[in-house]
Protein backbone atom coordinates (compact mmCIF):
# COMPACT_ATOMS: atom_id res chain seq x y z
CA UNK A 1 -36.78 15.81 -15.89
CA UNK A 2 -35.94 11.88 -16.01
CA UNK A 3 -33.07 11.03 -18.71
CA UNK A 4 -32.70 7.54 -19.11
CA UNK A 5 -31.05 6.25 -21.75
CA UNK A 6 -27.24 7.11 -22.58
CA UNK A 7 -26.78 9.69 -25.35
CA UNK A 8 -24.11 9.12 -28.39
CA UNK A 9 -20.66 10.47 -28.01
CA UNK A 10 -20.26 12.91 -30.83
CA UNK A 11 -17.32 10.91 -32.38
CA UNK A 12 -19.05 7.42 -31.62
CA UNK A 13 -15.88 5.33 -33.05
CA UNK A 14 -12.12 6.38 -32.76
CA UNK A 15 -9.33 5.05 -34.44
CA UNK A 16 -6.33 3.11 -32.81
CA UNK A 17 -3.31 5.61 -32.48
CA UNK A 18 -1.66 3.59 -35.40
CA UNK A 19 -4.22 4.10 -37.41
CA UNK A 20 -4.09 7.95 -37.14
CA UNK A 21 -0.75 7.86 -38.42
CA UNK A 22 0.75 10.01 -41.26
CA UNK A 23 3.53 9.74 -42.65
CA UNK A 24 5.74 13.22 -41.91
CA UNK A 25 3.59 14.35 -39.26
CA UNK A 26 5.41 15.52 -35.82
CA UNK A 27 4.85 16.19 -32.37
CA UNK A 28 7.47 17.16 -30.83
CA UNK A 29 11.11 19.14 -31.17
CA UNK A 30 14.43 18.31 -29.29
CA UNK A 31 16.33 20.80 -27.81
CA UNK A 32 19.74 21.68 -29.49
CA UNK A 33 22.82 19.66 -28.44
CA UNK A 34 24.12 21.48 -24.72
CA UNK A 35 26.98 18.66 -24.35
CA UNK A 36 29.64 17.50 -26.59
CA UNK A 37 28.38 14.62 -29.26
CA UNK A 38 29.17 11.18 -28.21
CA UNK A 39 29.44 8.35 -30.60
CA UNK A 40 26.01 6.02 -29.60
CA UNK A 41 28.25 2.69 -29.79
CA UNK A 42 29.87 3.62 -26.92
CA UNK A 43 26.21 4.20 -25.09
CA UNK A 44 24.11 2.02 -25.93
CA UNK A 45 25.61 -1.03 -28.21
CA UNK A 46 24.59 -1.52 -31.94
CA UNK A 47 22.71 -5.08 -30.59
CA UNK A 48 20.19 -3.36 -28.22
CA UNK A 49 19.00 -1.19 -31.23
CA UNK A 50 16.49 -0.77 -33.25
CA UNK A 51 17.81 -0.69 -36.83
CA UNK A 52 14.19 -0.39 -38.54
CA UNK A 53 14.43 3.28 -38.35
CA UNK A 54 10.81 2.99 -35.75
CA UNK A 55 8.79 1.82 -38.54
CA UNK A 56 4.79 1.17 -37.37
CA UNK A 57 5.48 3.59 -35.01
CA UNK A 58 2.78 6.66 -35.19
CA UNK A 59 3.36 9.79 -36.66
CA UNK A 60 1.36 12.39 -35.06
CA UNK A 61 1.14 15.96 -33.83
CA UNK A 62 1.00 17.27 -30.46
CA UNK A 63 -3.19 18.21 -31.14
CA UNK A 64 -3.66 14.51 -32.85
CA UNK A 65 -2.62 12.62 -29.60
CA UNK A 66 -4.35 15.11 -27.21
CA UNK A 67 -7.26 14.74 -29.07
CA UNK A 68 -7.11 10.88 -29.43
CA UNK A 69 -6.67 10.22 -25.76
CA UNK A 70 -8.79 12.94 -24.32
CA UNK A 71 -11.90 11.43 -26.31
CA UNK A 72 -11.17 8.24 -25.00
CA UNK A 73 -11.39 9.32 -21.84
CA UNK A 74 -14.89 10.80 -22.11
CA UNK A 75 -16.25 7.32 -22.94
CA UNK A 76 -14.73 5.61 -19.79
CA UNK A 77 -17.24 5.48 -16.66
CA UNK A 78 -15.55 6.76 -13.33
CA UNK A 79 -16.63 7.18 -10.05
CA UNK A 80 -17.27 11.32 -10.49
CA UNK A 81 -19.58 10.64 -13.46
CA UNK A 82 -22.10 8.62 -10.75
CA UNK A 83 -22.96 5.44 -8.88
CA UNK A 84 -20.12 2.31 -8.80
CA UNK A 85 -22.57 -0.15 -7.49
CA UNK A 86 -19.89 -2.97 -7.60
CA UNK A 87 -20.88 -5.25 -4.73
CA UNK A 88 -17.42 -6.38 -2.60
CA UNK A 89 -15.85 -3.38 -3.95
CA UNK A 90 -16.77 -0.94 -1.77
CA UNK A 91 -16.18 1.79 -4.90
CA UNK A 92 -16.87 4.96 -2.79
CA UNK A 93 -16.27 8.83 -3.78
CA UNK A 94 -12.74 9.78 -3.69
CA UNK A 95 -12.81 13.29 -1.55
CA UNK A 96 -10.70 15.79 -3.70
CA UNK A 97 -9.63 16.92 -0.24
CA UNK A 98 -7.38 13.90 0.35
CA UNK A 99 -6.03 13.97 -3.30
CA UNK A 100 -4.94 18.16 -2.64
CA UNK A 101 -3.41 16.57 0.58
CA UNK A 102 -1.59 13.52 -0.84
CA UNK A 103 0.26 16.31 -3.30
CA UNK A 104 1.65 18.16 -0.64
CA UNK A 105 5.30 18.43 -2.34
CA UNK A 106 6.85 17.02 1.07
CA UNK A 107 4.80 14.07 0.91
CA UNK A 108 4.46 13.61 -3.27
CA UNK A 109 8.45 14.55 -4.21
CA UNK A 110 9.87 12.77 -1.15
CA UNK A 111 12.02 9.71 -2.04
CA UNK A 112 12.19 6.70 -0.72
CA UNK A 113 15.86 6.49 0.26
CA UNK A 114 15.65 9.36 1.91
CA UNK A 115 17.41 9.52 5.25
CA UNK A 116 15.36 9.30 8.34
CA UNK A 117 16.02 12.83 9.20
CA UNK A 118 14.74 14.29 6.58
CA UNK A 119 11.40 11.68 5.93
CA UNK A 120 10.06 12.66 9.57
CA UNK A 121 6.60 13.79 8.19
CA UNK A 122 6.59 10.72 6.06
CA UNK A 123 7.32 8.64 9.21
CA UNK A 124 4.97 10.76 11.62
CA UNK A 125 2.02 10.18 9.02
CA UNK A 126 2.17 6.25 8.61
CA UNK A 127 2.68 6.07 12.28
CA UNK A 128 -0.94 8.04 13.00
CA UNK A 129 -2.00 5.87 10.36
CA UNK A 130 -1.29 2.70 12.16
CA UNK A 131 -2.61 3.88 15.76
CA UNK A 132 -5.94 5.01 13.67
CA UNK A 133 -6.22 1.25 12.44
CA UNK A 134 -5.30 -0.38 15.37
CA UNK A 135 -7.99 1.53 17.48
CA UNK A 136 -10.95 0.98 14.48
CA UNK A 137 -9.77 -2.49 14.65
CA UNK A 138 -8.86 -2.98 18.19
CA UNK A 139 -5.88 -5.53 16.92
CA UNK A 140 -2.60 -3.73 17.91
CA UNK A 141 -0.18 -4.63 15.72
CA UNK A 142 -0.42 -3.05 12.22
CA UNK A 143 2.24 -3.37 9.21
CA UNK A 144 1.28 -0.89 6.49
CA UNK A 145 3.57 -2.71 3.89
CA UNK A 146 1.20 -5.11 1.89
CA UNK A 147 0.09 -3.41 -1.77
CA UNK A 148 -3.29 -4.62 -1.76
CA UNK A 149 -5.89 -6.78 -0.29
CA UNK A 150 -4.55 -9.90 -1.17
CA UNK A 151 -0.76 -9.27 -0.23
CA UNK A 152 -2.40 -8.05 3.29
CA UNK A 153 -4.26 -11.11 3.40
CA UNK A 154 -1.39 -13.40 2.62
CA UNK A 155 1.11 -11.47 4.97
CA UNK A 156 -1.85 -12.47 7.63
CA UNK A 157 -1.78 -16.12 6.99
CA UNK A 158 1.92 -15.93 7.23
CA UNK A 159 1.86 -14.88 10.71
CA UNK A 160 -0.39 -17.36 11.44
CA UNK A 161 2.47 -19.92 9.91
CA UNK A 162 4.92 -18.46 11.84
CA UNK A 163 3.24 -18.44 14.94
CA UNK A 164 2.06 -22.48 14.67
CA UNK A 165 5.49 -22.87 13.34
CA UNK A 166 7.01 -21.70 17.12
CA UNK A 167 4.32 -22.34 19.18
CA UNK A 168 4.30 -26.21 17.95
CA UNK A 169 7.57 -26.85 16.78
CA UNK A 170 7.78 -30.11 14.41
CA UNK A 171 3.94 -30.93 15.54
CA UNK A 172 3.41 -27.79 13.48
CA UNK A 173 3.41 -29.84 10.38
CA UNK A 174 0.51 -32.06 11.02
CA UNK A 175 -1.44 -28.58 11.54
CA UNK A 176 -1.73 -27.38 7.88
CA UNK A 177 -5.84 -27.41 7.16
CA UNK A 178 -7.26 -23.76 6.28
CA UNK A 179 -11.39 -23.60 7.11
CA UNK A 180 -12.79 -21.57 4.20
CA UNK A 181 -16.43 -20.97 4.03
CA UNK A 182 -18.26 -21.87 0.28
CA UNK A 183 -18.94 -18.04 -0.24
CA UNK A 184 -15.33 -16.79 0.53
CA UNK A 185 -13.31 -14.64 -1.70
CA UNK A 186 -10.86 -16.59 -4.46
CA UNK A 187 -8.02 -15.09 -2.76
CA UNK A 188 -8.75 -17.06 0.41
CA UNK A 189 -7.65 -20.33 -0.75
CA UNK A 190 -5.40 -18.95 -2.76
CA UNK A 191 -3.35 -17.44 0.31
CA UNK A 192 -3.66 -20.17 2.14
CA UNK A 193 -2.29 -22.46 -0.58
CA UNK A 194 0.83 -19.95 -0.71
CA UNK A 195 1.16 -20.40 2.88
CA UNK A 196 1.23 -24.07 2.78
CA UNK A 197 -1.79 -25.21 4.06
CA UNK A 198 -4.72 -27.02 2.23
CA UNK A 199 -8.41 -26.14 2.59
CA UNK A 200 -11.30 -27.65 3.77
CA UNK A 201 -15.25 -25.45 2.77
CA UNK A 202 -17.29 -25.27 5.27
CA UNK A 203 -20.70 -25.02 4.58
CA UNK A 204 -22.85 -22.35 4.83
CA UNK A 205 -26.51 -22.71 6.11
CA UNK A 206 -29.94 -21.46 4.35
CA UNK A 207 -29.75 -17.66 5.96
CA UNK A 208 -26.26 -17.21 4.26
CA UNK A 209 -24.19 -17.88 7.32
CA UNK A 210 -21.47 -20.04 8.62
CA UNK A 211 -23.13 -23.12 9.52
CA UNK A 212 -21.92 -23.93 13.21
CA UNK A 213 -22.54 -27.74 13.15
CA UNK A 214 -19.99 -28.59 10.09
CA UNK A 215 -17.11 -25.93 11.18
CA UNK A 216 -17.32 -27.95 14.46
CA UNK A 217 -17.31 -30.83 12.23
CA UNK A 218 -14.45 -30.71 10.24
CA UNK A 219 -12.51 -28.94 13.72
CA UNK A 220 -12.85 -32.53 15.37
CA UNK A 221 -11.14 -34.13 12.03
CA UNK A 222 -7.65 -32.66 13.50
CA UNK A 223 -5.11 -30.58 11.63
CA UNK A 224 -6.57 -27.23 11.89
CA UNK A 225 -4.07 -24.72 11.44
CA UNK A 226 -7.24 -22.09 11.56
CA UNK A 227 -10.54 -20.34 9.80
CA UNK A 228 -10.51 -17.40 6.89
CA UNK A 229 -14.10 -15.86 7.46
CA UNK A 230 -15.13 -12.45 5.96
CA UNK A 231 -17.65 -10.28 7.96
CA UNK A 232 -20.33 -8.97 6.90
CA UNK A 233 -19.53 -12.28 4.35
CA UNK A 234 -19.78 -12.02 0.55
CA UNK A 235 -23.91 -12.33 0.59
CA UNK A 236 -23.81 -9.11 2.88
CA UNK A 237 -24.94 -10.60 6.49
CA UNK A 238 -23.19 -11.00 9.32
CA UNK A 239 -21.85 -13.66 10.42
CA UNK A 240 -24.11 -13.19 13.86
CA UNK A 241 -22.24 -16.26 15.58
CA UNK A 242 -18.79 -14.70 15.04
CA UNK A 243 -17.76 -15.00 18.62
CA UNK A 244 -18.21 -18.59 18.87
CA UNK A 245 -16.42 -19.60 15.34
CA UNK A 246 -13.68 -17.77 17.22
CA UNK A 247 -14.27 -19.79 20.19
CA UNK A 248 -14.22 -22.93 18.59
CA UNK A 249 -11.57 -22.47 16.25
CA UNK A 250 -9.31 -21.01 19.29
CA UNK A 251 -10.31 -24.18 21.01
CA UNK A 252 -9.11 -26.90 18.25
CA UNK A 253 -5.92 -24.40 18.08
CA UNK A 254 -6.55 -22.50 15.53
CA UNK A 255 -6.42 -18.85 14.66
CA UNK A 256 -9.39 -17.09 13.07
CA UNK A 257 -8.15 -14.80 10.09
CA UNK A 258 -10.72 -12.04 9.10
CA UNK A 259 -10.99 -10.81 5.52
CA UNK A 260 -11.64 -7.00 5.76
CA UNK A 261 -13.05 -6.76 2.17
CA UNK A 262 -16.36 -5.64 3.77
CA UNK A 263 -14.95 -3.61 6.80
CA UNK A 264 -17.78 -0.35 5.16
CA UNK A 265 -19.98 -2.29 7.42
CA UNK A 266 -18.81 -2.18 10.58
CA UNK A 267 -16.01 0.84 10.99
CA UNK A 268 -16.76 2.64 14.02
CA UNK A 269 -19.65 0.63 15.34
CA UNK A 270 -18.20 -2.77 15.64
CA UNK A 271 -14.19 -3.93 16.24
CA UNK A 272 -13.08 -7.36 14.62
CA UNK A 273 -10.23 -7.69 17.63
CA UNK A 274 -13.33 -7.62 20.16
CA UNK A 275 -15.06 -10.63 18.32
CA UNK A 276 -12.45 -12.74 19.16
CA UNK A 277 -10.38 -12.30 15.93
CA UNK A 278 -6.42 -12.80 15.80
CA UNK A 279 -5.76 -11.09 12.38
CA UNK A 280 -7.44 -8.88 9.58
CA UNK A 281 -6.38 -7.46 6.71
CA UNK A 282 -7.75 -4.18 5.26
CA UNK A 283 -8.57 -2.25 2.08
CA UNK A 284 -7.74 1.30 1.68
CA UNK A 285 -8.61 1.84 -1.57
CA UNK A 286 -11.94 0.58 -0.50
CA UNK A 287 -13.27 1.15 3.18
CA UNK A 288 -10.72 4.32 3.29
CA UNK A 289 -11.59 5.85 -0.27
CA UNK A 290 -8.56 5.97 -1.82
CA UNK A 291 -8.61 5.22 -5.63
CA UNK A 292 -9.27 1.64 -7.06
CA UNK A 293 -8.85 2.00 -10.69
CA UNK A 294 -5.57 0.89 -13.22
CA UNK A 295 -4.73 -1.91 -11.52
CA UNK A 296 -4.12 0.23 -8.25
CA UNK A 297 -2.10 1.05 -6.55
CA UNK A 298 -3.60 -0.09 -3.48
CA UNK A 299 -2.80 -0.54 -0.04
CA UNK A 300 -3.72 -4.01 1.96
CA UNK A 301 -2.80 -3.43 5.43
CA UNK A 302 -2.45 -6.14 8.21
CA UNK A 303 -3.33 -5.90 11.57
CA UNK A 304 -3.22 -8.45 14.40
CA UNK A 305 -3.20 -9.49 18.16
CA UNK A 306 -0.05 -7.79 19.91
CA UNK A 307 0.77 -12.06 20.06
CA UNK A 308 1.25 -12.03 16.29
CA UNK A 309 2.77 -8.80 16.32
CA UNK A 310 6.67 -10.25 16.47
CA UNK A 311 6.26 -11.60 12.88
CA UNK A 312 4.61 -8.41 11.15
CA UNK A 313 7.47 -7.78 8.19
CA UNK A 314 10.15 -4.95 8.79
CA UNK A 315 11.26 -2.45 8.42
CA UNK A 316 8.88 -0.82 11.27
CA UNK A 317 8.10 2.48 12.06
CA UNK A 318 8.87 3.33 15.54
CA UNK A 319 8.87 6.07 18.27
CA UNK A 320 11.99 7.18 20.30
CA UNK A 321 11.41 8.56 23.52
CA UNK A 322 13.07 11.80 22.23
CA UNK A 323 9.85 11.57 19.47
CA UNK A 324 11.98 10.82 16.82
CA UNK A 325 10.67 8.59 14.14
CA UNK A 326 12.84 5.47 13.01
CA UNK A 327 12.68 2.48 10.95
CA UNK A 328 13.54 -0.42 13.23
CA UNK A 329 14.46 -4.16 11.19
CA UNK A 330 15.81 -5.32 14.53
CA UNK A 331 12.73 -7.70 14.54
CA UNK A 332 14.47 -11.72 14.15
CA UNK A 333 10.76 -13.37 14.20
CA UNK A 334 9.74 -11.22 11.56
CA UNK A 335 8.42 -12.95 8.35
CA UNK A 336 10.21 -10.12 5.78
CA UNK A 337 9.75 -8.09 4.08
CA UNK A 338 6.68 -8.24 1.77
CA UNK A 339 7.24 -5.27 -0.73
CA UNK A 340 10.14 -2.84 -1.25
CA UNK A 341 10.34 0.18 0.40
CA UNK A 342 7.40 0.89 3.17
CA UNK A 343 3.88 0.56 1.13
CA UNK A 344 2.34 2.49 -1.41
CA UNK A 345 2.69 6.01 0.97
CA UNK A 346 0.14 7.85 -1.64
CA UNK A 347 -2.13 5.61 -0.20
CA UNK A 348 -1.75 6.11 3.64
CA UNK A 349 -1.73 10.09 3.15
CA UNK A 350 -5.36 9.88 1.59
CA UNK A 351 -6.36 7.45 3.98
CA UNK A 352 -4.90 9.38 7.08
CA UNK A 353 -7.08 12.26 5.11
CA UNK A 354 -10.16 10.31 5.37
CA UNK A 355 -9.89 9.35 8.97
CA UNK A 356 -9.04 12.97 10.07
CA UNK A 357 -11.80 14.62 8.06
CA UNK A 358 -14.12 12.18 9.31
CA UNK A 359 -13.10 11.75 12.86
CA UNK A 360 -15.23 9.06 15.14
CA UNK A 361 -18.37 10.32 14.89
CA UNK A 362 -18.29 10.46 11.00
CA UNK A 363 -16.66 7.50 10.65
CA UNK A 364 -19.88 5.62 12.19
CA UNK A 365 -22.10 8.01 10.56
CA UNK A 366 -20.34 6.97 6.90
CA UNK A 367 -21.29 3.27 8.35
CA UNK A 368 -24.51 3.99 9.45
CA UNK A 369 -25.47 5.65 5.81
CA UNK A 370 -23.47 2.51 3.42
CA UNK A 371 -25.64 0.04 5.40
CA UNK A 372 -29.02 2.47 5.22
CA UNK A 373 -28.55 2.71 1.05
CA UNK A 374 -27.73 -1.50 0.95
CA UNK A 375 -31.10 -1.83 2.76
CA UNK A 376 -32.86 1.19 0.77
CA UNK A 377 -31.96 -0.85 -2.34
CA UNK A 378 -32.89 -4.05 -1.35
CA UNK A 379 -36.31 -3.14 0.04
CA UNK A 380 -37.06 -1.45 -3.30
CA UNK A 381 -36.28 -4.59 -5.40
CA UNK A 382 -37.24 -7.13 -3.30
CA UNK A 383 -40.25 -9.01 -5.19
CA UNK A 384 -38.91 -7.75 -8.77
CA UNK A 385 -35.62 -9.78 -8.02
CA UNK A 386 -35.84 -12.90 -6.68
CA UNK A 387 -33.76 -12.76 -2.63
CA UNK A 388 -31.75 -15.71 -1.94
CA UNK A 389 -31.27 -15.42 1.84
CA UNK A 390 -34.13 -14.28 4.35
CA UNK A 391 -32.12 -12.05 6.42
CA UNK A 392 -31.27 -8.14 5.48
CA UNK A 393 -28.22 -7.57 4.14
CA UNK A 394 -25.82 -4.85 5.28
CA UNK A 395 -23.84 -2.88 3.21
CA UNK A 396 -24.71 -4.79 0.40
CA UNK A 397 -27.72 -6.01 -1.15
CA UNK A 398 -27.57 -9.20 -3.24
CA UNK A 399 -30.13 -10.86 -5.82
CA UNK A 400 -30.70 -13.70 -7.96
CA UNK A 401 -31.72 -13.40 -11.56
CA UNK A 402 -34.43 -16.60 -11.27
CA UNK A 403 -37.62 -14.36 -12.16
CA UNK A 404 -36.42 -12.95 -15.24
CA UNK A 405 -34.78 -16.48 -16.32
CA UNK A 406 -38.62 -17.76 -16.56
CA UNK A 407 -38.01 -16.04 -19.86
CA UNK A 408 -34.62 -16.69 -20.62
CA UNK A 409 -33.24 -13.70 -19.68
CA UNK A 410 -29.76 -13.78 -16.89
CA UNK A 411 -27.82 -11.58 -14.71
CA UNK A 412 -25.30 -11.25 -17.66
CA UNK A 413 -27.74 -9.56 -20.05
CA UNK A 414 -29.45 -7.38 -17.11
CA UNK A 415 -26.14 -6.13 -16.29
CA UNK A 416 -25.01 -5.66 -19.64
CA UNK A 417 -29.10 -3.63 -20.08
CA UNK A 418 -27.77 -1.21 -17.27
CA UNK A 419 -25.12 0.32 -19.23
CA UNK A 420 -28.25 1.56 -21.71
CA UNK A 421 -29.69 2.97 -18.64
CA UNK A 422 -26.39 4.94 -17.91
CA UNK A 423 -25.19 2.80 -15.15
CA UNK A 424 -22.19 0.73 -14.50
CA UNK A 425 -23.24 -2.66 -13.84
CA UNK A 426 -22.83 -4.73 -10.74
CA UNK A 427 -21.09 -7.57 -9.46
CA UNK A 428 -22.15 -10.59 -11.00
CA UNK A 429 -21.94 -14.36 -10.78
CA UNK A 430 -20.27 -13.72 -7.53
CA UNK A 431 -20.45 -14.92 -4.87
CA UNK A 432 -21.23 -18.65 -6.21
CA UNK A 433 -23.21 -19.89 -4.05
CA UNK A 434 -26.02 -17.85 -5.60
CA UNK A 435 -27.01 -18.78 -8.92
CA UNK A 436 -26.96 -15.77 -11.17
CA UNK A 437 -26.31 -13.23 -8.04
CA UNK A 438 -26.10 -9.92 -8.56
CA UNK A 439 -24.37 -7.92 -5.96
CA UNK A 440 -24.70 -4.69 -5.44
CA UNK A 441 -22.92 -2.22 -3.02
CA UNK A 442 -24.29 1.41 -3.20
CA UNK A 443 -22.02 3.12 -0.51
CA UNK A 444 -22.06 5.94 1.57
CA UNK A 445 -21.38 8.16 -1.27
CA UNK A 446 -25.17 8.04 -2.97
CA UNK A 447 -27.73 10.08 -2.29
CA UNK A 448 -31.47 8.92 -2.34
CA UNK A 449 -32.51 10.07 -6.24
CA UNK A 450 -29.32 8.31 -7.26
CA UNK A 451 -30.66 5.03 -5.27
CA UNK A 452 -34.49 6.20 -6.48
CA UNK A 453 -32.79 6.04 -10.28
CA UNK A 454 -30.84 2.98 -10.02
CA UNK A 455 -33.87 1.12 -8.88
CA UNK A 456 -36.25 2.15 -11.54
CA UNK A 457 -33.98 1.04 -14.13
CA UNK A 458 -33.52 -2.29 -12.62
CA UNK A 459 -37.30 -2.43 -12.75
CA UNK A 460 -37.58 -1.40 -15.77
CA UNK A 461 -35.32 -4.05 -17.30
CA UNK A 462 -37.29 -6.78 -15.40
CA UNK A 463 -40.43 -5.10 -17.32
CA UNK A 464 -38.38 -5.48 -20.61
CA UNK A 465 -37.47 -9.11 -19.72
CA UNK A 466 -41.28 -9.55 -19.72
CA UNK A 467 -42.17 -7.94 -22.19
CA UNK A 468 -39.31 -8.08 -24.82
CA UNK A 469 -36.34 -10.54 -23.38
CA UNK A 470 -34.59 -10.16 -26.67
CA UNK A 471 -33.79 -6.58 -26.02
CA UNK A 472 -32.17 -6.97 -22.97
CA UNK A 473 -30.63 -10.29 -24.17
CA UNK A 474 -28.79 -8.11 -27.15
CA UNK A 475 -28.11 -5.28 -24.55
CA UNK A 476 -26.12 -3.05 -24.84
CA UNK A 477 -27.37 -1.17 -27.85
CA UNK A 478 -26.26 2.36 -26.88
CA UNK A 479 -22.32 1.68 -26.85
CA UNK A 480 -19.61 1.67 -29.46
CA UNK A 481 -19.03 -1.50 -30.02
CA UNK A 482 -22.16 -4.42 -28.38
CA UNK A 483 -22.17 -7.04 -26.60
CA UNK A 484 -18.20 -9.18 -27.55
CA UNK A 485 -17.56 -12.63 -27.53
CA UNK A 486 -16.05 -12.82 -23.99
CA UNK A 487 -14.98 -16.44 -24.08
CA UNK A 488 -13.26 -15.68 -27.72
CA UNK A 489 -11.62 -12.56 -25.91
CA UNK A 490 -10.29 -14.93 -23.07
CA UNK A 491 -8.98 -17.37 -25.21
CA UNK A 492 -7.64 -15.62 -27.99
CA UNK A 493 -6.89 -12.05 -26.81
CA UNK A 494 -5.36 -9.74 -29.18
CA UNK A 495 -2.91 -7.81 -27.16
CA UNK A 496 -1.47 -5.90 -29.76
CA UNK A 497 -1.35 -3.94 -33.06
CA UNK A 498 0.14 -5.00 -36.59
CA UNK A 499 -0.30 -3.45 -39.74
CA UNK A 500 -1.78 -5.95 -41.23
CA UNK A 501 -4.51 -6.76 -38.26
CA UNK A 502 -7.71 -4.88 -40.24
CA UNK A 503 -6.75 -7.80 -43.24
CA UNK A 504 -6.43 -10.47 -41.12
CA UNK A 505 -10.31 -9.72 -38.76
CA UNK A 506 -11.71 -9.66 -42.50
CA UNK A 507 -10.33 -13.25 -43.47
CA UNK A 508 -10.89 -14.48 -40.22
């Protein structure tokens, strides 16, 4: 049986929470006084109160708010419902495994001004943690403190500051140029920029890859303080002349700076510190499954040549010779701290999960199969969608929509068609060096009839464009509400409720 097309929700609209409201209606009870009455002045002043007795506030009952938020939450798509094929997102199965584990009471109820003595599991676990990323890395020093990618990737350009800052003293100043390739993430530049240092692109060539003759180019020019390179890069390939950027960035002075955003590609088969490069930051809430979703919380750790090591932030977790596990600040080239406490530790117990469950061999095997389904995909719609670069991608496949704009159809309304076809769409517009790319990332985590389905719809749709461009163009047709105004929504977002809102969309 082949279902295609995304059925209606039983209750296909649902009003805002406000909207439910009636007046009288309760859901919930307080518990009779236990402690003598206070007078609230003396709490909580008169001026810091509301004194509108919570008007616009709902009214509901316990079943009205269940209800409200549970349907809600049938419409969303999630990562258990099927394939994520977000390309540079790496959005991979969460193992329920590593969820049972990170709610181990010890490990979810501990707090985190707990003594030392009594956080020794806590301590033991992001410990393993680092040794486990410093050997799939082969870059010693590891700081587990950055909340996300781009914290980890700014606390990396940091310690490339610091070092320039020591090694060259006042010449250190007249060293400030970041090398950014055209395809690199946003973040890149943006880092940098909080670091200091201005950027210079450097070019890529026609296969997608760092073109050799302009990096050595603009290294002549002076000033460079070092290169921010992601491998694979954001088309998918990689970068097959890694070990000479690092050569001749090493050679003008530089450092070379890896972004681990696409790390699925190589863990277990291939170390960035054995190419040559100084630091890396990584994503655990991609390459090491823990959750994306919400806004996080993520986990962006940094790891670097045992060189750079002195100026990974503090506090540090450290072995005694008796075994004992301490946090050790005693570290005066340190660049800080850059987040409170030690890291998001929900994180580094699923991760640690991951890695264990694995172990080597199915670490390279999860590799091996994210790079197999990339290819799988792109060998099935190669022809159908037009291929910017020549060379195979690796854990991602990436396409252009040219063919289907012959009849005026773009990636925006072919990934907006896929949500008919019950999939979330990919990346698109991104990376920009492709016009209308479409990147797509299928993962370890997809079986072949999953791939088989994914493909046939995206054939399908370039059918439709053919045939009948203004039904993909008006896509999506199977949703709640269709296809929005996105620039309106940008530029005048309504971020909140008033009573009078369903008045003023009518006048408006």
């Amino acid at each position: 049986m082949s279902i295609k097309k995304v059925t209606q929700h039983p209750s296909q609209n649902e009003a805002l929470i406000f909207e439910r409201s009636q007046t009288g209606r309760v859901g919930y009870r307080l518990p009779k006084l236990d402690v003598e009455a206070m007078n609230i002045d003396e709490i909580v002043p008169a001026a810091l109160r509301r004194d509108d007795d919570l008007a616009d506030v709902p009214e509901v009952s316990e079943v009205d708010v269940v209800r409200h938020f549970t349907r809600m939450s049938s419409w969303n798509y999630s990562i258990d419902l099927g394939l994520y094929p977000l390309g540079s997102c790496t959005m991979k199965y969460n193992s329920r495994l590593n969820e049972k584990v990170a709610r181990i009471p010890g490990f979810a109820g501990l707090h985190p001004l707990a003594p030392e003595a009594e956080s020794q599991g806590a301590l033991e676990l992001i410990y393993r943690l680092q040794e486990a990323l410093a050997e799939i890395t082969g870059l010693p020093g590891v700081s587990l403190q950055p909340a996300a990618g781009a914290q980890g990737e700014m606390t990396g350009v940091m310690l490339i500051r610091a070092l320039l800052d020591e090694r060259d003293g006042e010449a250190s100043k007249e060293r400030r140029v970041m090398l950014i390739p055209d395809s690199a993430h946003g973040t890149n530049p943006a880092s940098a920029a909080l670091a200091g240092f201005t950027v210079k692109t450097i070019r890529s060539t026609a296969d997608g890859i760092t073109d050799m003759d302009h990096l050595r180019e603009l290294c002549s020019e002076g000033g460079v303080a070092g290169v921010m390179f992601t491998n694979p890069n954001t088309v998918g390939i990689f970068e097959r002349n890694i070990k000479e950027i690092c050569e001749t960035v090493h050679n003008a002075g530089g450092l070379v700076y890896m972004d681990g955003a696409n790390m699925n590609a190589l863990v277990g088969v291939a170390r960035p510190g054995d190419m040559g490069v100084d630091v890396i930051h990584l994503n655990l809430h991609k390459t090491f499954s823990t959750p994306h979703g919400g806004g996080g919380p993520g986990c962006g750790p940094c790891c670097c040549t045992a060189e750079l090591a002195k100026y990974l932030p503090v506090p540090r977790i450290e072995k005694k010779e008796s075994g004992e596990f301490f946090l050790n600040s005693d570290h005066p080239d340190s660049i800080g701290r850059v987040k409170a406490f030690y890291g998001n530790f929900g994180m580094m117990v699923r991760a640690l999960s991951y890695i264990y469950t694995h172990g080597n061999d199915g670490l390279k095997e999860a590799t091996e199969a994210a790079v197999l389904n990339a290819r799988y995909l792109g060998h099935k719609l190669e022809g159908t969608f037009a291929k910017p670069f020549p060379s195979d991608g690796m854990h991602e496949a990436i396409f252009s929509h040219k063919n289907q704009a012959k009849n005026g159809v773009v990636t925006l309304d072919i990934a907006k068609r896929l949500i008919d076809y019950g999939f979330h769409p990919m990346t698109v517009y991104f990376p920009l060096v492709v016009e209308g790319a479409m990147l797509i990332e299928p993962t370890e985590s997809v079986g072949r009839a999953d791939l088989d389905a994914f493909a046939e719809a995206m054939i399908d749709i370039d059918r439709e464009a053919r045939e009948n461009p203004e039904l993909v163009k008006n896509a999506p047709h199977s949703t709640r509400i269709g296809r929005l105004d996105e620039a309106a929504a940008a530029r005048k977002p309504v971020l909140r409720w008033r009573p009078d809102m369903e008045a003023a969309g009518k006048s408006a």
